[in-house]
C-alpha atoms as a PDB file:
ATOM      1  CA  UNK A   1       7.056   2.810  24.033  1.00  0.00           C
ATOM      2  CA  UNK A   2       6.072   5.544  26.952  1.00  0.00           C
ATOM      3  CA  UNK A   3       8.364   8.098  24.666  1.00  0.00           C
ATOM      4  CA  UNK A   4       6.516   6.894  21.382  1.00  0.00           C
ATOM      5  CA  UNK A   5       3.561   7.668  22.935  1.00  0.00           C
ATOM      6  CA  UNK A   6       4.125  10.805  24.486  1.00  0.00           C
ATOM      7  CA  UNK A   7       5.473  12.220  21.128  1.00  0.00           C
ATOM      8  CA  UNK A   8       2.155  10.817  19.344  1.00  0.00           C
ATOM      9  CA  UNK A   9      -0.316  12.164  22.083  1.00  0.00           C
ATOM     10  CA  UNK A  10       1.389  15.717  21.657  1.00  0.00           C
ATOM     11  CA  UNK A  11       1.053  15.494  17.921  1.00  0.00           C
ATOM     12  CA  UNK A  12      -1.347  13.304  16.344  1.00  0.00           C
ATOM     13  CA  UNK A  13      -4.694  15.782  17.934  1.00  0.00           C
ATOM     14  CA  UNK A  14      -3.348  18.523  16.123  1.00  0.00           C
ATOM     15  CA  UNK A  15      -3.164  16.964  12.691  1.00  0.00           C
ATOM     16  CA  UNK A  16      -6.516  14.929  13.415  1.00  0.00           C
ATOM     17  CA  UNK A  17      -8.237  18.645  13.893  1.00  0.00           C
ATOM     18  CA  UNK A  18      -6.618  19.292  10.598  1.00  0.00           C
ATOM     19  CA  UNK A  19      -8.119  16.458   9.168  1.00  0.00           C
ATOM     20  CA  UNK A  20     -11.571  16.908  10.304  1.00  0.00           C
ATOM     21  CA  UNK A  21     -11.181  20.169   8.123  1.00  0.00           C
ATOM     22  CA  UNK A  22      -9.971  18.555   5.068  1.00  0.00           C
ATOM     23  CA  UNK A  23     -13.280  15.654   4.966  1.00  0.00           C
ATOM     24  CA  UNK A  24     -15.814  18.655   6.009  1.00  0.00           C
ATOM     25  CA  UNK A  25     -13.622  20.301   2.611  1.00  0.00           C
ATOM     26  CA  UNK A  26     -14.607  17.143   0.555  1.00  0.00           C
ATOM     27  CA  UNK A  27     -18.081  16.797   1.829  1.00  0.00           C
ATOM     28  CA  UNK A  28     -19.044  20.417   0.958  1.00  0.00           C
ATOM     29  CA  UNK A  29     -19.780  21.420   3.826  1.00  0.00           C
ATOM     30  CA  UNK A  30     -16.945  24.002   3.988  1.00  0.00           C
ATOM     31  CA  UNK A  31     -15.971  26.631   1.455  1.00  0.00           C
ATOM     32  CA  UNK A  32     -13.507  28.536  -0.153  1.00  0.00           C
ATOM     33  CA  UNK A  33     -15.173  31.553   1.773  1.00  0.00           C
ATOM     34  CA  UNK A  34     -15.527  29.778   5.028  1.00  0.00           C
ATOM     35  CA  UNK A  35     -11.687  29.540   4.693  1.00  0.00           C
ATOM     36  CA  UNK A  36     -10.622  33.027   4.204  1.00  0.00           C
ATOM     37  CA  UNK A  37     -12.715  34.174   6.610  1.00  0.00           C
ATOM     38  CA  UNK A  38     -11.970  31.670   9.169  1.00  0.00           C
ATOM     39  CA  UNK A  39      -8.188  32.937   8.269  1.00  0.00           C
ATOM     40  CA  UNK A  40      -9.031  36.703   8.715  1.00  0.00           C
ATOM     41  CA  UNK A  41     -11.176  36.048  12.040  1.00  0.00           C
ATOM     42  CA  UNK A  42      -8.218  34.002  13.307  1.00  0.00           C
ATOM     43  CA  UNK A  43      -5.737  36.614  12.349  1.00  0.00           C
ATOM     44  CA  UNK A  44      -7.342  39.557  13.360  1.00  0.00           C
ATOM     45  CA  UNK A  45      -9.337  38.545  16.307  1.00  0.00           C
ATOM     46  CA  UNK A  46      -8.988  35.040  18.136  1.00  0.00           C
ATOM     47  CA  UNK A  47      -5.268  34.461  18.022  1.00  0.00           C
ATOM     48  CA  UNK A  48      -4.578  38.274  19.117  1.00  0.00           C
ATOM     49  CA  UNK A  49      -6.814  37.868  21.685  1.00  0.00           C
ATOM     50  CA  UNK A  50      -5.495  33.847  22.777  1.00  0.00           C
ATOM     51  CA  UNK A  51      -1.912  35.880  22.803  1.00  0.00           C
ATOM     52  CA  UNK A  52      -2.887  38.289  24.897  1.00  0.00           C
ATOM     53  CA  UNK A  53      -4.818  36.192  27.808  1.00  0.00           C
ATOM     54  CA  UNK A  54      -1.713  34.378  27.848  1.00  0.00           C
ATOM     55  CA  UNK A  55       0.634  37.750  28.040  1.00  0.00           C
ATOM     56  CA  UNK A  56      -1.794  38.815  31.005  1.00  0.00           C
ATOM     57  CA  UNK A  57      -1.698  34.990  32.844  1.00  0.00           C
ATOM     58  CA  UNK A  58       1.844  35.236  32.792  1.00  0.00           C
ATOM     59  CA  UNK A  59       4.420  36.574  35.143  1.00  0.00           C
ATOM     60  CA  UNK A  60       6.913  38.403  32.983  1.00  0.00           C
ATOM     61  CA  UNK A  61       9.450  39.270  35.472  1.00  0.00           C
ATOM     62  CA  UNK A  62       9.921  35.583  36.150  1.00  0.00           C
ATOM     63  CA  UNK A  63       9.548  34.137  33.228  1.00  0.00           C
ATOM     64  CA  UNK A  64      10.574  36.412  30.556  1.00  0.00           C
ATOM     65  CA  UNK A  65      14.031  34.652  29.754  1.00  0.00           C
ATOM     66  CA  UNK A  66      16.539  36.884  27.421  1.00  0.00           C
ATOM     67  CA  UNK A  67      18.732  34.254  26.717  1.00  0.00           C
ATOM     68  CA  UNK A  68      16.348  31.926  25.392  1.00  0.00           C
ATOM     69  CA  UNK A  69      14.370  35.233  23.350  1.00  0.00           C
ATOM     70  CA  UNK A  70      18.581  35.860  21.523  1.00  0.00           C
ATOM     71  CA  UNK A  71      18.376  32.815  20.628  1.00  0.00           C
ATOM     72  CA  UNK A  72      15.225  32.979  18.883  1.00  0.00           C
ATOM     73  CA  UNK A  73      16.438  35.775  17.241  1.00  0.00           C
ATOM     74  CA  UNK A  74      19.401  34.463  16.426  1.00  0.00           C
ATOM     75  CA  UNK A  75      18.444  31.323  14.939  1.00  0.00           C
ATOM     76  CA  UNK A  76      15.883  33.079  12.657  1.00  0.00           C
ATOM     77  CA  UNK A  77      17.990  35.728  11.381  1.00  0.00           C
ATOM     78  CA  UNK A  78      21.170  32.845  10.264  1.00  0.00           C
ATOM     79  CA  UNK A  79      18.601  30.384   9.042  1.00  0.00           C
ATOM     80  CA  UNK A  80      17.205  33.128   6.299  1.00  0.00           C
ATOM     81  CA  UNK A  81      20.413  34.838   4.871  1.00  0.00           C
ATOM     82  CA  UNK A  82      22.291  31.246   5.240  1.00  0.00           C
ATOM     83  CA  UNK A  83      19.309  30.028   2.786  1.00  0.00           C
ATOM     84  CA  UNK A  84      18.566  33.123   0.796  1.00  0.00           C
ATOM     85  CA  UNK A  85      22.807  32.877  -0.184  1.00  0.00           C
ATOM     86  CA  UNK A  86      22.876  29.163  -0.529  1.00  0.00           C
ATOM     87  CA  UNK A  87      19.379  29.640  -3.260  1.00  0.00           C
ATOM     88  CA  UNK A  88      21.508  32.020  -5.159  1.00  0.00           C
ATOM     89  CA  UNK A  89      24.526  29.752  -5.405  1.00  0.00           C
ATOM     90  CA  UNK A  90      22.422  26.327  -6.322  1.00  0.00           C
ATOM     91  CA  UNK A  91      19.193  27.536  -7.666  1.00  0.00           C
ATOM     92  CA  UNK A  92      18.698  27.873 -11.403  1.00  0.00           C
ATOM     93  CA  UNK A  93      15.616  29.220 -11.892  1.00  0.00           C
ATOM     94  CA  UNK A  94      15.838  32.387 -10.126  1.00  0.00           C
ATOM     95  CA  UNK A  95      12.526  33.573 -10.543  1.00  0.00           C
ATOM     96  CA  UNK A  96      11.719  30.792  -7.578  1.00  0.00           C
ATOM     97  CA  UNK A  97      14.568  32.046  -5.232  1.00  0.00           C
ATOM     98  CA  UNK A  98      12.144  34.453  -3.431  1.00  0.00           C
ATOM     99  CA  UNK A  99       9.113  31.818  -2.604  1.00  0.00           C
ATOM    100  CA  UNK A 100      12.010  29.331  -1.814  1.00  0.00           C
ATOM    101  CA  UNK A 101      13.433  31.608   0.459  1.00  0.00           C
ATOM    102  CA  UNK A 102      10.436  32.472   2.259  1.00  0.00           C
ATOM    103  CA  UNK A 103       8.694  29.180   2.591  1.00  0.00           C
ATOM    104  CA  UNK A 104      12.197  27.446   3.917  1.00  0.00           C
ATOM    105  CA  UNK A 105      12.633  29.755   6.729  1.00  0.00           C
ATOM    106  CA  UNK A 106       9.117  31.141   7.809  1.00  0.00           C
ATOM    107  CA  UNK A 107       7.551  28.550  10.107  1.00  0.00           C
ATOM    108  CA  UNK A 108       3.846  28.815  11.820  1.00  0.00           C
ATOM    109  CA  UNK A 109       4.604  29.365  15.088  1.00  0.00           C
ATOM    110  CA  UNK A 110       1.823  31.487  16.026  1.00  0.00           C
ATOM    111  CA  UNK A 111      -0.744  28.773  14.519  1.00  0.00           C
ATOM    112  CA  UNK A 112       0.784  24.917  14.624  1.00  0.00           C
ATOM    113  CA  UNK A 113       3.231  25.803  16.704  1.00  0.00           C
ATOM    114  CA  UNK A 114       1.221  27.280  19.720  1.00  0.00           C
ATOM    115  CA  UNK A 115      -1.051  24.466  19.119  1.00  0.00           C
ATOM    116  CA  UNK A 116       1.672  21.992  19.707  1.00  0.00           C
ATOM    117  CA  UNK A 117       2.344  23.750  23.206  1.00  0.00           C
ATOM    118  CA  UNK A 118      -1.012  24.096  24.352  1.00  0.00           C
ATOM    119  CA  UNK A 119      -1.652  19.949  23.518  1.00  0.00           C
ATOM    120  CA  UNK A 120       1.489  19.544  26.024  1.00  0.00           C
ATOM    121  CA  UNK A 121       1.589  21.784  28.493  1.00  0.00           C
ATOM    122  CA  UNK A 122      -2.281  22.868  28.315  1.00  0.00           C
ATOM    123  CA  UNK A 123      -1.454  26.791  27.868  1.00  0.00           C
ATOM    124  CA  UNK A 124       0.805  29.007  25.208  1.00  0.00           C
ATOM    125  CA  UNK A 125       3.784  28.756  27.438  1.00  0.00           C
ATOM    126  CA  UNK A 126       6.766  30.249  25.809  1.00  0.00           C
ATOM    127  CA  UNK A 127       5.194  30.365  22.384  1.00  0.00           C
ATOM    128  CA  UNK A 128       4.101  34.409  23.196  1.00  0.00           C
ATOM    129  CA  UNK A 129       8.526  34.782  23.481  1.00  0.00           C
ATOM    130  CA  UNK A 130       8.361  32.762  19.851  1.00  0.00           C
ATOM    131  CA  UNK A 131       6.466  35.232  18.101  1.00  0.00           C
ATOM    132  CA  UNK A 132       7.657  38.189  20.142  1.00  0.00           C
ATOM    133  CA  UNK A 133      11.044  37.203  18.552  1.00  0.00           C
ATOM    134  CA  UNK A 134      10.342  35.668  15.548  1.00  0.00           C
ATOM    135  CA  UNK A 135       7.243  37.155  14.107  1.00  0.00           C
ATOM    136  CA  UNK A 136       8.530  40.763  13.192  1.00  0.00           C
ATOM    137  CA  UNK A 137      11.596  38.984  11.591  1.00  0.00           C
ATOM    138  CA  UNK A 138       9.529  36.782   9.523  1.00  0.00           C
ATOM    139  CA  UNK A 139       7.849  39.826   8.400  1.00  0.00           C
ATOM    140  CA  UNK A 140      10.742  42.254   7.700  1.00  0.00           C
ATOM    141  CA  UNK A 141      12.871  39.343   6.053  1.00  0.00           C
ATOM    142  CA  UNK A 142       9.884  37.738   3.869  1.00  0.00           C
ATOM    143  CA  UNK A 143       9.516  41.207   2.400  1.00  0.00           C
ATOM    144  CA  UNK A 144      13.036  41.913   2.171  1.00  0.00           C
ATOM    145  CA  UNK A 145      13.483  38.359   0.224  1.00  0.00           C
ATOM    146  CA  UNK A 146      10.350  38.775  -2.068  1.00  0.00           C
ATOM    147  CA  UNK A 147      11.308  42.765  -3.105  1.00  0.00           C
ATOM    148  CA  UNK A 148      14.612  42.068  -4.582  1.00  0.00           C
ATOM    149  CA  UNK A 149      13.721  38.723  -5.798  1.00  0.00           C
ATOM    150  CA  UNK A 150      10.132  39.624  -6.819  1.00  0.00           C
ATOM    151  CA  UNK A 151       9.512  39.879 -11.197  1.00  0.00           C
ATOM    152  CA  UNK A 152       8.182  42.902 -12.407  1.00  0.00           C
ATOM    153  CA  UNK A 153       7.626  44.931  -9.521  1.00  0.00           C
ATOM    154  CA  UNK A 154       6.883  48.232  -9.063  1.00  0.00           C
ATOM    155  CA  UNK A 155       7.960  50.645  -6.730  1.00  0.00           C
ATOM    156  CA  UNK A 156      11.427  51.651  -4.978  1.00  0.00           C
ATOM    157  CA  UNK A 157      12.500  48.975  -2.859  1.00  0.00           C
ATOM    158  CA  UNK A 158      13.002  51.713  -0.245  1.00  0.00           C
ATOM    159  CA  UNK A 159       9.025  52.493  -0.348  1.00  0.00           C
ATOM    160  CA  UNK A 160       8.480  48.727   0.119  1.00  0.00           C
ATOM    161  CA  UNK A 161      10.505  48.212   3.099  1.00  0.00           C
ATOM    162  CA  UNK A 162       8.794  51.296   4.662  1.00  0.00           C
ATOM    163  CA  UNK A 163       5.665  49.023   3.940  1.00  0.00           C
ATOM    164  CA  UNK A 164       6.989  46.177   5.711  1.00  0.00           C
ATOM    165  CA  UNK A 165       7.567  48.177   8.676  1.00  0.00           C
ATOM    166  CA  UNK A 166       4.441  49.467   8.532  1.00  0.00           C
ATOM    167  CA  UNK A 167       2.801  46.431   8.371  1.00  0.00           C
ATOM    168  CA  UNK A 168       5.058  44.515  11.756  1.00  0.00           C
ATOM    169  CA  UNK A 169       3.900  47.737  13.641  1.00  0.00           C
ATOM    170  CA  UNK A 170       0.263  47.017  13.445  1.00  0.00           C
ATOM    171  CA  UNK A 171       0.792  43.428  13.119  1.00  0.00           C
ATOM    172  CA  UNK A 172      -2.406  41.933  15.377  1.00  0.00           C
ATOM    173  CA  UNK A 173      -0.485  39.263  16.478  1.00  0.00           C
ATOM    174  CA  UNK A 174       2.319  41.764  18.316  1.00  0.00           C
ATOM    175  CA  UNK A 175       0.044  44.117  19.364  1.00  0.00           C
ATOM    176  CA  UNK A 176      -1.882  41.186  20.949  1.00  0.00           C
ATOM    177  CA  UNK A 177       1.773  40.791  22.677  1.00  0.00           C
ATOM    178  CA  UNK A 178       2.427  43.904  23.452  1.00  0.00           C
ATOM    179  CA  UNK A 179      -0.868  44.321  25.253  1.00  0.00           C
ATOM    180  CA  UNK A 180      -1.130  41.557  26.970  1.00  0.00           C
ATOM    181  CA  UNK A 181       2.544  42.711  28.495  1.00  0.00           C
ATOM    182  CA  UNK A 182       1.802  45.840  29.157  1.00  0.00           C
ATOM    183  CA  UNK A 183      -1.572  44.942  31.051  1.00  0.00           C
ATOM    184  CA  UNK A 184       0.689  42.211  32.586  1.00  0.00           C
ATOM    185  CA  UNK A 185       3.365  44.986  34.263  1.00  0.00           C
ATOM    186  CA  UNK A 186       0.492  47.141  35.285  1.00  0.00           C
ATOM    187  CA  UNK A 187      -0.951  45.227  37.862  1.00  0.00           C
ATOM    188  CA  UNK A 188      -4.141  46.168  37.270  1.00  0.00           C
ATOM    189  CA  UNK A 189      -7.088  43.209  38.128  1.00  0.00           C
ATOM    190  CA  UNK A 190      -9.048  42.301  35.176  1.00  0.00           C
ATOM    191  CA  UNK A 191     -13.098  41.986  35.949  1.00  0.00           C
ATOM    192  CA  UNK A 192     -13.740  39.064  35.761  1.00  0.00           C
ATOM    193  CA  UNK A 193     -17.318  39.359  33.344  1.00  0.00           C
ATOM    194  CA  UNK A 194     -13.957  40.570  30.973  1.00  0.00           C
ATOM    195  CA  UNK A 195     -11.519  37.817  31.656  1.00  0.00           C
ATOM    196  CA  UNK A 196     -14.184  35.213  30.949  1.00  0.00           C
ATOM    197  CA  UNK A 197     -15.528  36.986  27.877  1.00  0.00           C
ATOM    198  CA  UNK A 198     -11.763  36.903  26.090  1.00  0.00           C
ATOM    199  CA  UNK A 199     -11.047  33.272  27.505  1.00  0.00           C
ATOM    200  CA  UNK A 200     -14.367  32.480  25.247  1.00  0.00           C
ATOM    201  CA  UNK A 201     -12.645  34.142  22.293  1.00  0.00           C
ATOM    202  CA  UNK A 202      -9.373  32.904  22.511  1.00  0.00           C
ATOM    203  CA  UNK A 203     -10.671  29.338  22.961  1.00  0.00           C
ATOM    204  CA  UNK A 204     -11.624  29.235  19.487  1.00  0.00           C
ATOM    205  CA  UNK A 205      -8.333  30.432  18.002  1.00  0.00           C
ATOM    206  CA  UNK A 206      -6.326  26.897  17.695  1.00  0.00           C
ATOM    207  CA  UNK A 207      -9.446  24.470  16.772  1.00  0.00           C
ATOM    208  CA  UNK A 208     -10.666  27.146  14.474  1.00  0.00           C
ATOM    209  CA  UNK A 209      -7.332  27.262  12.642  1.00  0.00           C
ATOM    210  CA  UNK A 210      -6.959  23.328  12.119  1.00  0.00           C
ATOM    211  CA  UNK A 211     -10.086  23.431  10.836  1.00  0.00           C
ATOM    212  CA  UNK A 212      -9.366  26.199   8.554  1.00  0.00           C
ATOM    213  CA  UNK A 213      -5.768  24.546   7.104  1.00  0.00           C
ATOM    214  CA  UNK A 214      -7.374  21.591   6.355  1.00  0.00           C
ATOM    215  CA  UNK A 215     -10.227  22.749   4.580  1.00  0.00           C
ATOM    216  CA  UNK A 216      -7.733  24.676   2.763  1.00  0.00           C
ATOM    217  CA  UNK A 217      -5.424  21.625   2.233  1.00  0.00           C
ATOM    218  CA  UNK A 218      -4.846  20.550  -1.959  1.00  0.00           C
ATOM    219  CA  UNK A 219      -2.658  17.820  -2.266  1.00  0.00           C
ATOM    220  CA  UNK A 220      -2.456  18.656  -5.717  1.00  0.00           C
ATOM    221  CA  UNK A 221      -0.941  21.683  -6.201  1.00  0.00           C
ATOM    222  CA  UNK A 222       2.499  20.359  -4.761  1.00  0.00           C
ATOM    223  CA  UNK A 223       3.125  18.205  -7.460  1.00  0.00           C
ATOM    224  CA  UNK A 224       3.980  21.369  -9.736  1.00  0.00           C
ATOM    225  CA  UNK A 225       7.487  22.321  -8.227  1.00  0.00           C
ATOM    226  CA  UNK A 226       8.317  18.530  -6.797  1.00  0.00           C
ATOM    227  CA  UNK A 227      12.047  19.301  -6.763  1.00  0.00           C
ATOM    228  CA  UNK A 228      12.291  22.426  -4.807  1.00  0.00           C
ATOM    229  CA  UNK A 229       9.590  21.652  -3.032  1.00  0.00           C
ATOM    230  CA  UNK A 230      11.397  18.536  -1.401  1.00  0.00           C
ATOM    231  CA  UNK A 231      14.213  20.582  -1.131  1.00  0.00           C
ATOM    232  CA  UNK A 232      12.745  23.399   0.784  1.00  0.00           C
ATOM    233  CA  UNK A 233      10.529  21.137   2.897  1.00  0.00           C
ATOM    234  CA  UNK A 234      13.459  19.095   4.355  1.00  0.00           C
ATOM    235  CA  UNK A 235      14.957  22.602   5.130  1.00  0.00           C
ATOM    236  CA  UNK A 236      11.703  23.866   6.787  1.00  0.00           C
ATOM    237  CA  UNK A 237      11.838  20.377   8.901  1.00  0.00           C
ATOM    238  CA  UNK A 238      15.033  18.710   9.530  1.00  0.00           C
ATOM    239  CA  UNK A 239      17.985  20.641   8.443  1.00  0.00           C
ATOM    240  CA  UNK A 240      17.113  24.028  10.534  1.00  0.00           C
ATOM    241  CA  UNK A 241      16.395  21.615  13.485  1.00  0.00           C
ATOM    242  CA  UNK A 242      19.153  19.746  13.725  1.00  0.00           C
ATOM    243  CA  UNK A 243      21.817  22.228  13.296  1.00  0.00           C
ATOM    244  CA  UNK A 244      20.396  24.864  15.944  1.00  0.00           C
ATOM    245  CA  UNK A 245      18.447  21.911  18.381  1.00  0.00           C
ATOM    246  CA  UNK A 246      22.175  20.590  19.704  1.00  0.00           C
ATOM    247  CA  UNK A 247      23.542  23.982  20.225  1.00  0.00           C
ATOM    248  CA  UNK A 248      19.783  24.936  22.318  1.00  0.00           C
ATOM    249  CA  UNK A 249      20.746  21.546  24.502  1.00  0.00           C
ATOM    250  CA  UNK A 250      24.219  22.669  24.993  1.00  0.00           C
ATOM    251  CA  UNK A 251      23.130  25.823  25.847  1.00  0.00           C
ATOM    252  CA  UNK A 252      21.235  24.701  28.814  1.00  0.00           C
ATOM    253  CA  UNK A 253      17.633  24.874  27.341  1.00  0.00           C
ATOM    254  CA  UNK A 254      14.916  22.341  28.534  1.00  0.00           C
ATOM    255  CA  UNK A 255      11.929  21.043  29.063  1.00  0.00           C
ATOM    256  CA  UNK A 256       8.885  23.813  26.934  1.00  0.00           C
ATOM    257  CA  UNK A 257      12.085  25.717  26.069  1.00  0.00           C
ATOM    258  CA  UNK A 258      13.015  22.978  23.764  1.00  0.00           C
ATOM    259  CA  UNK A 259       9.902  22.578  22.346  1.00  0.00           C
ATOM    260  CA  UNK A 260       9.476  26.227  21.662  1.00  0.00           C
ATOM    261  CA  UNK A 261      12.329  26.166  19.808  1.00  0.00           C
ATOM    262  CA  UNK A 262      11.344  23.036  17.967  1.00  0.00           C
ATOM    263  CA  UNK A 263       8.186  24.965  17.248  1.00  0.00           C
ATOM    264  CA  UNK A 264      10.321  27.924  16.098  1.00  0.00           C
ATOM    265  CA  UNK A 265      12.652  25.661  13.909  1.00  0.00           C
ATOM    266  CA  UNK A 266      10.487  22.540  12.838  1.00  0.00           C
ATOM    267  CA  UNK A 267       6.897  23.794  12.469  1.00  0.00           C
ATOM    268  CA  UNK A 268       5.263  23.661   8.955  1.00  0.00           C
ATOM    269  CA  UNK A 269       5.295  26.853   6.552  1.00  0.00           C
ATOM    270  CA  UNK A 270       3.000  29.695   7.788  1.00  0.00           C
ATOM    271  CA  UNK A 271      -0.015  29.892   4.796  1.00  0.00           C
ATOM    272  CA  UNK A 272       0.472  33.780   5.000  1.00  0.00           C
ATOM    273  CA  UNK A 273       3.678  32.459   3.180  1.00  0.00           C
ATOM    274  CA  UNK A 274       1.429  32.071  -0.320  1.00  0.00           C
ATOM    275  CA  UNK A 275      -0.368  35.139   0.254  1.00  0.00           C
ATOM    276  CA  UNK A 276       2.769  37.493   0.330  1.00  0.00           C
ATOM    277  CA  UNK A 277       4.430  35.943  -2.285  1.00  0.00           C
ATOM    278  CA  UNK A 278       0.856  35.312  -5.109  1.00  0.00           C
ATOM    279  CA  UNK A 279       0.859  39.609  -4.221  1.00  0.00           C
ATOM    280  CA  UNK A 280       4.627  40.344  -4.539  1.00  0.00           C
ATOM    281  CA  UNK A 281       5.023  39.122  -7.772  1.00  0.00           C
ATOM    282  CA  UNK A 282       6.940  36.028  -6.498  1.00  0.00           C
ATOM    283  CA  UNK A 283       6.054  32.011  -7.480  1.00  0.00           C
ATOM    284  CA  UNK A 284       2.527  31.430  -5.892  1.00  0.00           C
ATOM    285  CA  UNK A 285       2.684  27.253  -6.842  1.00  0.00           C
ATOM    286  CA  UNK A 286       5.886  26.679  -5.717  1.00  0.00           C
ATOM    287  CA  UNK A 287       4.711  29.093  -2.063  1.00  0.00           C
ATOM    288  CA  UNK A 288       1.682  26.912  -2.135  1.00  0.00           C
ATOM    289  CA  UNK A 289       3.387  23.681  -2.473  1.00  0.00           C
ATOM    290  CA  UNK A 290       5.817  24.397   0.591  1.00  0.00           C
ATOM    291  CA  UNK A 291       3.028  24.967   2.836  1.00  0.00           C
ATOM    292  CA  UNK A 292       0.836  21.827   1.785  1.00  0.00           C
ATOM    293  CA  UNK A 293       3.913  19.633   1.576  1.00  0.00           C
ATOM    294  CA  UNK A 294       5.265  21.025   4.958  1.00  0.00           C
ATOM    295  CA  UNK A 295       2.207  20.692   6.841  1.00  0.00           C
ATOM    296  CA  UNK A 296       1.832  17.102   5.328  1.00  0.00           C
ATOM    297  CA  UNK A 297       5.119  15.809   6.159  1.00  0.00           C
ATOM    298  CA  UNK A 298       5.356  17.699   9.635  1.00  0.00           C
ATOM    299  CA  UNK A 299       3.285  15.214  11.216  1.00  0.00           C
ATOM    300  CA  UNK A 300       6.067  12.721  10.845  1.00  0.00           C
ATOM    301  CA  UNK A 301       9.129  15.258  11.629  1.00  0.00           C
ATOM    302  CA  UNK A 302       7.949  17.320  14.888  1.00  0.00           C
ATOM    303  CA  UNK A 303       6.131  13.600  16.184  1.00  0.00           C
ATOM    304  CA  UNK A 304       9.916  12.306  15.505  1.00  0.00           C
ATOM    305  CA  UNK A 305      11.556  15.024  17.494  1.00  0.00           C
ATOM    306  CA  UNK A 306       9.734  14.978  20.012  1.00  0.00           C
ATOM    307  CA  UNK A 307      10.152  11.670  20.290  1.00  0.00           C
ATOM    308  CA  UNK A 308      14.265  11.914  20.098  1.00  0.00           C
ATOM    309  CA  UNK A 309      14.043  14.702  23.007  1.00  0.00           C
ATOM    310  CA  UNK A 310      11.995  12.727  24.883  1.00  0.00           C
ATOM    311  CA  UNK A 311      14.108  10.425  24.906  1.00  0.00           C
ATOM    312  CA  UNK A 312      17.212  12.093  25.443  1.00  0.00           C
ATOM    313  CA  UNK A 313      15.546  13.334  28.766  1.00  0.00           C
ATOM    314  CA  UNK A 314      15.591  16.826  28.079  1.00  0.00           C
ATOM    315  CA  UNK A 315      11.572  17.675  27.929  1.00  0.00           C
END
């Protein structure tokens, strides 16, 4: 029961926040607008800026951990070319391989997943080393994935990837990193009229996300691609999860490394996920209905592994 509860106090805030958003949605008194620009402030400003207090509160030298950042990297990279071969072999319809792809492999770690951290451990933690490894990945691979798989684009594939890098470079989220490490190595005392000022900002990044993915939540719209859908969800949740969680363990990871990597593995389908794929010329439903159906489900699957490491004693 302690380990039941323990898995639901780390889980069950998170999606609450989410439905708060969600009834304010039904009531009216949030909007379509309200939600893209709660997106683009979070984006842009508050999660940058949550990122890089976190970069700055941190001692790098001691906790920066390489091992644990290879494995990030290494997980990612075999989770999306092991997917984006297996959609080729099984999928029929290939004009959905590129939103499958994308929405199977690309989790929300700098949104759900930091806000699973924080709930537990009260700061970030690791989840800075997440997106530090995972984040440019997710970007260079989703665009890889959606340009050759894409219908009726336009454009070399050659000037598209030179996009993509384009875009990681000035990527708020990394340069909210990068920053924050940099300032970190320096030494250099922040004022403190400063420190407080950003602490205000960043406070607002996780609540005001929830908010925002549940007023942005339709149920609806997963219904249209049910079967792969399902199919990509239980990738997104289980399958990626419990092939790479038992080699973390034997590895020697523990405690908020686990859950990082949980976060990495197990979190819900980033909603940027729709976005890149409506504007690459890629499925937007079947995007759409990965991230509602992953987010949905999620609250079941990361509450269940938590749960499981919990009670293998190993956070």
């Amino acid at each position: 029961m302690e380990n039941l509860i323990y898995s639901l106090n780390a889980t069950l805030p998170v999606f609450l926040t989410i439905v708060v958003g969600w009834l304010l949605r039904r009531q009216g008194m949030l909007t379509d607008e309200f939600v893209a620009v709660a997106n683009r402030l979070n984006f842009q400003v508050t999660l940058p800026v949550m990122l890089f207090c976190d970069m700055v509160e941190m001692d790098l030298r001691s906790v920066f951990d390489l091992g644990f950042f290879l494995f990030c990297l290494a997980a990612t990279t075999l989770c999306f070319f092991t997917i984006w071969g297996a959609s080729h072999l099984f999928m029929k319809e290939k004009n959905l391989v590129g939103s499958f792809v994308q929405g199977s492999f690309r989790g929300s770690s700098a949104v759900l997943g930091t806000a699973f951290i924080q709930n537990i451990y009260g700061t970030a933690g690791m989840a800075p080393l997440v997106i530090m490894a995972s984040a440019p990945l997710y970007n260079l691979f989703s665009v890889l994935v959606l340009t050759f798989e894409g219908q009726g684009l336009t454009g070399s594939a050659g000037q598209k990837m030179k996009k993509a890098l384009g875009d990681i470079v000035t990527n708020p989220l990394i340069l909210g990193i990068v920053a924050g490490a940099g300032f970190a190595l320096s030494g250099i005392q922040m004022p403190q009229i400063v420190g407080k000022t950003l602490s205000n900002i960043a406070a607002m990044s996780t609540p005001l996300a929830l908010v925002a993915i549940g007023a942005g939540f339709e149920l609806r719209s997963a219904r249209a691609r049910l079967g792969p859908t399902l199919v990509g969800s239980f990738i997104k949740l289980v399958a990626q999860t419990a092939i790479f969680m038992p080699v973390a363990i034997v590895l020697g990871f523990r405690g908020q490394a686990l859950i990082a990597i949980l976060v990495l593995l197990g979190a819900p389908t980033t909603p940027s996920s729709y976005i890149m794929a409506q504007n690459m010329n890629n499925d937007g439903v079947l995007a759409n209905s990965l991230v509602v159906c992953t987010t949905l489900f999620s609250s079941l699957t990361v509450t269940g592994w938590i749960f499981l490491l919990r009670a293998l004693g190993v956070v």
